[in-house]
Protein backbone atom coordinates (compact mmCIF):
# COMPACT_ATOMS: atom_id res chain seq x y z
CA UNK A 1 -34.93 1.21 -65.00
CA UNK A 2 -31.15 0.35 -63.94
CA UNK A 3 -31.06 3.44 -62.09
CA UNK A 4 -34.08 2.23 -59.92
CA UNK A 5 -32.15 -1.07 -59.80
CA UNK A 6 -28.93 0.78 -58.37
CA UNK A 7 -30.81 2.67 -56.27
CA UNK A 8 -32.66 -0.20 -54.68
CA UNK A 9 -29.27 -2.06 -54.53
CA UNK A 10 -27.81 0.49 -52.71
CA UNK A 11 -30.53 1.17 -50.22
CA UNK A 12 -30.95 -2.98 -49.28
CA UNK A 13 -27.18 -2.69 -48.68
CA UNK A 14 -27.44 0.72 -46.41
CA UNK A 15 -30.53 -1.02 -44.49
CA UNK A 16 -28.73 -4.52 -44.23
CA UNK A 17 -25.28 -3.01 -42.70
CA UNK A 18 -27.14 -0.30 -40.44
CA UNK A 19 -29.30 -3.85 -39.37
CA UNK A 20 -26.05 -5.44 -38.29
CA UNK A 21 -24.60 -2.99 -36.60
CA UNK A 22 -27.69 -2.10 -34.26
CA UNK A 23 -27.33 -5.44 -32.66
CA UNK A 24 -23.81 -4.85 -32.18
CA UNK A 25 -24.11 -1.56 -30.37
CA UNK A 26 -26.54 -2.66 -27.66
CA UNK A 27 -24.41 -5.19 -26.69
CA UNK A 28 -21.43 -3.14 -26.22
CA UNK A 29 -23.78 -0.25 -24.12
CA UNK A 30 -24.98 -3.18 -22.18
CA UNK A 31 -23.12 -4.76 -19.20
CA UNK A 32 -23.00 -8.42 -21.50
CA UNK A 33 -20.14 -8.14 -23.56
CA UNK A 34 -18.18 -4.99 -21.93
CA UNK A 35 -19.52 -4.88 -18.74
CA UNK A 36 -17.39 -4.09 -15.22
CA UNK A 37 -16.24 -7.53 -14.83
CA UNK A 38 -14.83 -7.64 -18.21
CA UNK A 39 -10.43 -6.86 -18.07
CA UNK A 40 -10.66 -5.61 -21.27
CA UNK A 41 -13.32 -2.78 -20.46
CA UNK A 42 -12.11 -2.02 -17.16
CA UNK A 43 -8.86 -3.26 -16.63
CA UNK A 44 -7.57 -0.62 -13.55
CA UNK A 45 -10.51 -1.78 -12.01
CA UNK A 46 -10.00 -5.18 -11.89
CA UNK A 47 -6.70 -5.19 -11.30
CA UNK A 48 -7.49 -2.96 -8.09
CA UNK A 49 -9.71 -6.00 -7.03
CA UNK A 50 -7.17 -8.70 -7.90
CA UNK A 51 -4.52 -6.72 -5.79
CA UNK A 52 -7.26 -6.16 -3.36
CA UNK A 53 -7.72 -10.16 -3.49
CA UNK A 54 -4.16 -10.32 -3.28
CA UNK A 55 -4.42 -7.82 0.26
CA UNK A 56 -7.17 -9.60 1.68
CA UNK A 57 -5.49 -13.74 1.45
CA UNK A 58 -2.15 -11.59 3.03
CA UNK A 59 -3.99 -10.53 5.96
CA UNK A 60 -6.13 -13.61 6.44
CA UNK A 61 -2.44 -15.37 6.21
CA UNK A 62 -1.10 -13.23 8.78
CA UNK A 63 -3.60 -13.53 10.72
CA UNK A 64 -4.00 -17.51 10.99
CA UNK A 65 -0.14 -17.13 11.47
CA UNK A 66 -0.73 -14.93 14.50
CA UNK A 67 -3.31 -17.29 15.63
CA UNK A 68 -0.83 -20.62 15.56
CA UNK A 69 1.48 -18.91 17.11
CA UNK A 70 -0.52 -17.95 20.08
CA UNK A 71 -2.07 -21.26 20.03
CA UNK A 72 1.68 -22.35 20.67
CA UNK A 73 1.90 -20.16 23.45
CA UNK A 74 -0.85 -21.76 25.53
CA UNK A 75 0.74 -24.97 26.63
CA UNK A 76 3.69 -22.50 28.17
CA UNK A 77 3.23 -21.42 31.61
CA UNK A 78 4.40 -18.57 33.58
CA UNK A 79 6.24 -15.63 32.31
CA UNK A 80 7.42 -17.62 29.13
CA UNK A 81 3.79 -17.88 28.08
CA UNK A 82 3.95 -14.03 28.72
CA UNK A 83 7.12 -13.82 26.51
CA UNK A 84 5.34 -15.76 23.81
CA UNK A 85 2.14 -13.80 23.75
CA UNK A 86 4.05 -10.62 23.51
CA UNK A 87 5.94 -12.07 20.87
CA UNK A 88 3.26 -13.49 18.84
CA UNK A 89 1.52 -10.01 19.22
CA UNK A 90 4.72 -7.97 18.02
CA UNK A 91 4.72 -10.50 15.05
CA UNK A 92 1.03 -9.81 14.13
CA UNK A 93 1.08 -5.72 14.32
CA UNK A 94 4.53 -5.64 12.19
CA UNK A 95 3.20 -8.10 9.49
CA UNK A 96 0.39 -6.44 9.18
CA UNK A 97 2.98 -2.47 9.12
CA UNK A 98 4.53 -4.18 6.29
CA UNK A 99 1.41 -5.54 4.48
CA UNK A 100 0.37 -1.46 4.22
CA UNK A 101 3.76 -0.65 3.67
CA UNK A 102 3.46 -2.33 0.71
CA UNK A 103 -0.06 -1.94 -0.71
CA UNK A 104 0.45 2.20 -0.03
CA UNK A 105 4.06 2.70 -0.53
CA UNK A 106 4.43 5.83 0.97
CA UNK A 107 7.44 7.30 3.60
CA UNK A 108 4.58 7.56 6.49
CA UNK A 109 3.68 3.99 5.80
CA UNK A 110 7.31 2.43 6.16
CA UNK A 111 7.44 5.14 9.54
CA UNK A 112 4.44 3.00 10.60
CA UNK A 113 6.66 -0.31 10.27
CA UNK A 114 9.22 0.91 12.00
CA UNK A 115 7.22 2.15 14.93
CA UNK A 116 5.50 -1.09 15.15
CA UNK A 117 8.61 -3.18 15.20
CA UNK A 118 10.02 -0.50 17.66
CA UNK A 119 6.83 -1.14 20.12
CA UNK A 120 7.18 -4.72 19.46
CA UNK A 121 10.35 -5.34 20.70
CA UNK A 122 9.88 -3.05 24.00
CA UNK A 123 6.87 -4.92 24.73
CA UNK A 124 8.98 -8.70 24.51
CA UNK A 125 11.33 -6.50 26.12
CA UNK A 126 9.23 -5.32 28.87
CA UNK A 127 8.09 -9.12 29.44
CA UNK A 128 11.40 -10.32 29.51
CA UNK A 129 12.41 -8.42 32.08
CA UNK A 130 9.18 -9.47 34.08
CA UNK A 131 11.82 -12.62 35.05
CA UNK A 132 14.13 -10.33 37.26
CA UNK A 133 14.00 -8.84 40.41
CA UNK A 134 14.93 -6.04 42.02
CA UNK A 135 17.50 -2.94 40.66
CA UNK A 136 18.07 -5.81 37.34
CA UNK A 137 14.57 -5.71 36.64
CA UNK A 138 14.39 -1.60 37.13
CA UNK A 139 17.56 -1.60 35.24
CA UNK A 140 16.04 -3.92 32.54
CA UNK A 141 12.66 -1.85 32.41
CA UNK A 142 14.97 1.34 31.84
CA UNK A 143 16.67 -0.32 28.92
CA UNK A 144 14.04 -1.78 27.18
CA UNK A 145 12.59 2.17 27.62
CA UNK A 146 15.46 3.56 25.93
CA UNK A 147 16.03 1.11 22.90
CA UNK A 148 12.61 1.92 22.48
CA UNK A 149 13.14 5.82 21.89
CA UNK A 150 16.02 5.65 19.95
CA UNK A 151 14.17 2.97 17.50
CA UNK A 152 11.26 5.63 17.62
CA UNK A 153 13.78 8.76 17.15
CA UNK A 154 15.56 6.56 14.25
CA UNK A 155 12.24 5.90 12.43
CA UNK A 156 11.27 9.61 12.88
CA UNK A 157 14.73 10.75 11.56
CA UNK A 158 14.30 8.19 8.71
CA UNK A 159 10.92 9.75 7.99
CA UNK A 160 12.15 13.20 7.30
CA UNK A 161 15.33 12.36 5.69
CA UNK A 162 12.62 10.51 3.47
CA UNK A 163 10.75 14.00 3.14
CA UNK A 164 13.55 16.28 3.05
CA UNK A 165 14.49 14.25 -0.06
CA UNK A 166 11.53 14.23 -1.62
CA UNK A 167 11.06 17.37 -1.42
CA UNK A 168 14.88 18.71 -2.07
CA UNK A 169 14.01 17.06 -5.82
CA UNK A 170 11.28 19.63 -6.29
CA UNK A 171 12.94 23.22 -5.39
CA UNK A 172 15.84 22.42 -7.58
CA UNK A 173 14.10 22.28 -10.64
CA UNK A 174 12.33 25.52 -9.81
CA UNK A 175 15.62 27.17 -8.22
CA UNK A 176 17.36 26.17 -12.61
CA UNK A 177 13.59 27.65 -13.76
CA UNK A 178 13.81 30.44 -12.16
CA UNK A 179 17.35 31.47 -12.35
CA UNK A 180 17.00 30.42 -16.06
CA UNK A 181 14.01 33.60 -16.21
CA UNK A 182 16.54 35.83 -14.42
CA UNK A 183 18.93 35.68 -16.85
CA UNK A 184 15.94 36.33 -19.64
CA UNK A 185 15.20 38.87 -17.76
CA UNK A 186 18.35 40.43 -17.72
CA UNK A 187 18.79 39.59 -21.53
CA UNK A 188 15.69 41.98 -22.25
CA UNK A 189 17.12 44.85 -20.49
CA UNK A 190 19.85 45.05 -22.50
């Protein structure tokens, strides 16, 4: 008789704790309590969406920015109001570089910055020289033209110095592996 009573104990514990724990694990399969919007079941993905939050208020910035300031430009008249557009413009396309720059953070995305604020300034450049006349203006033009290819040529430069780097970091770990296996090899010859 106590052996029946043992064995009945036992079983209406086994049966009570497998009868709390079913409960429990269809909640956590389900989406309720560990679901995709919860951090603590998928926190890379939700911080990818708060940085992509984070992205989307930074261009929505830049871009009312851009708009005031071309707003601005509309009660200017003439070549200024030129001047300003281009300006405004350059403003827009290198905020926007930068923003990239900084949500990829690779060498071809700062490139990307640098050409932008290169193009940026020939085209206030350009504008600028709208104002003159004659050899000045062709002179201007010309200038604008070359400040413009050296920014380019710099950025380039600055790009492959970036990758040349990079990539000198790599062969000199494999140039000490494998000049550490010559000298194995040269040890099991002897």
């Amino acid at each position: 008789m106590k052996m029946n009573t043992l064995y009945a104990a036992l079983s209406g514990a086994f049966l009570l704790g497998a009868a709390t724990l079913v409960p429990a694990q269809s909640t956590a399969t389900g989406n309720t309590a560990t679901g995709a919007g919860n951090t603590a079941a998928h926190p890379v993905k939700n911080a990818k969406a708060a940085s992509s939050d984070d992205y989307r208020a930074d261009k929505d910035r830049i871009e009312a920015d851009a708009k005031a300031a071309k707003e601005k430009c509309k009660s200017m008249t003439g070549n200024a109001k030129d001047v300003c557009q281009a300006e405004a413009k350059g403003q827009e396309k290198v905020a926007k570089a930068e923003l990239e720059a900084k949500r990829k953070g690779t060498p071809h995305a700062e490139y990307e910055v640098d050409v932008a604020k290169a193009k940026a300034a020939y085209d206030v450049a350009q504008e600028k020289c709208d104002d003159m006349k004659g050899k000045e203006k062709s002179a201007c033009k010309k200038e604008a033209k070359a400040t413009e290819q050296k920014a380019l040529a710099d950025a380039k430069a600055n790009r492959k110095d970036m990758s040349a780097s990079n990539s000198k970091a790599a062969p000199s770990s494999t140039s000490t592996t494998t000049s550490t296996t010559k000298s194995t090899d040269t040890t099991k010859k002897y």
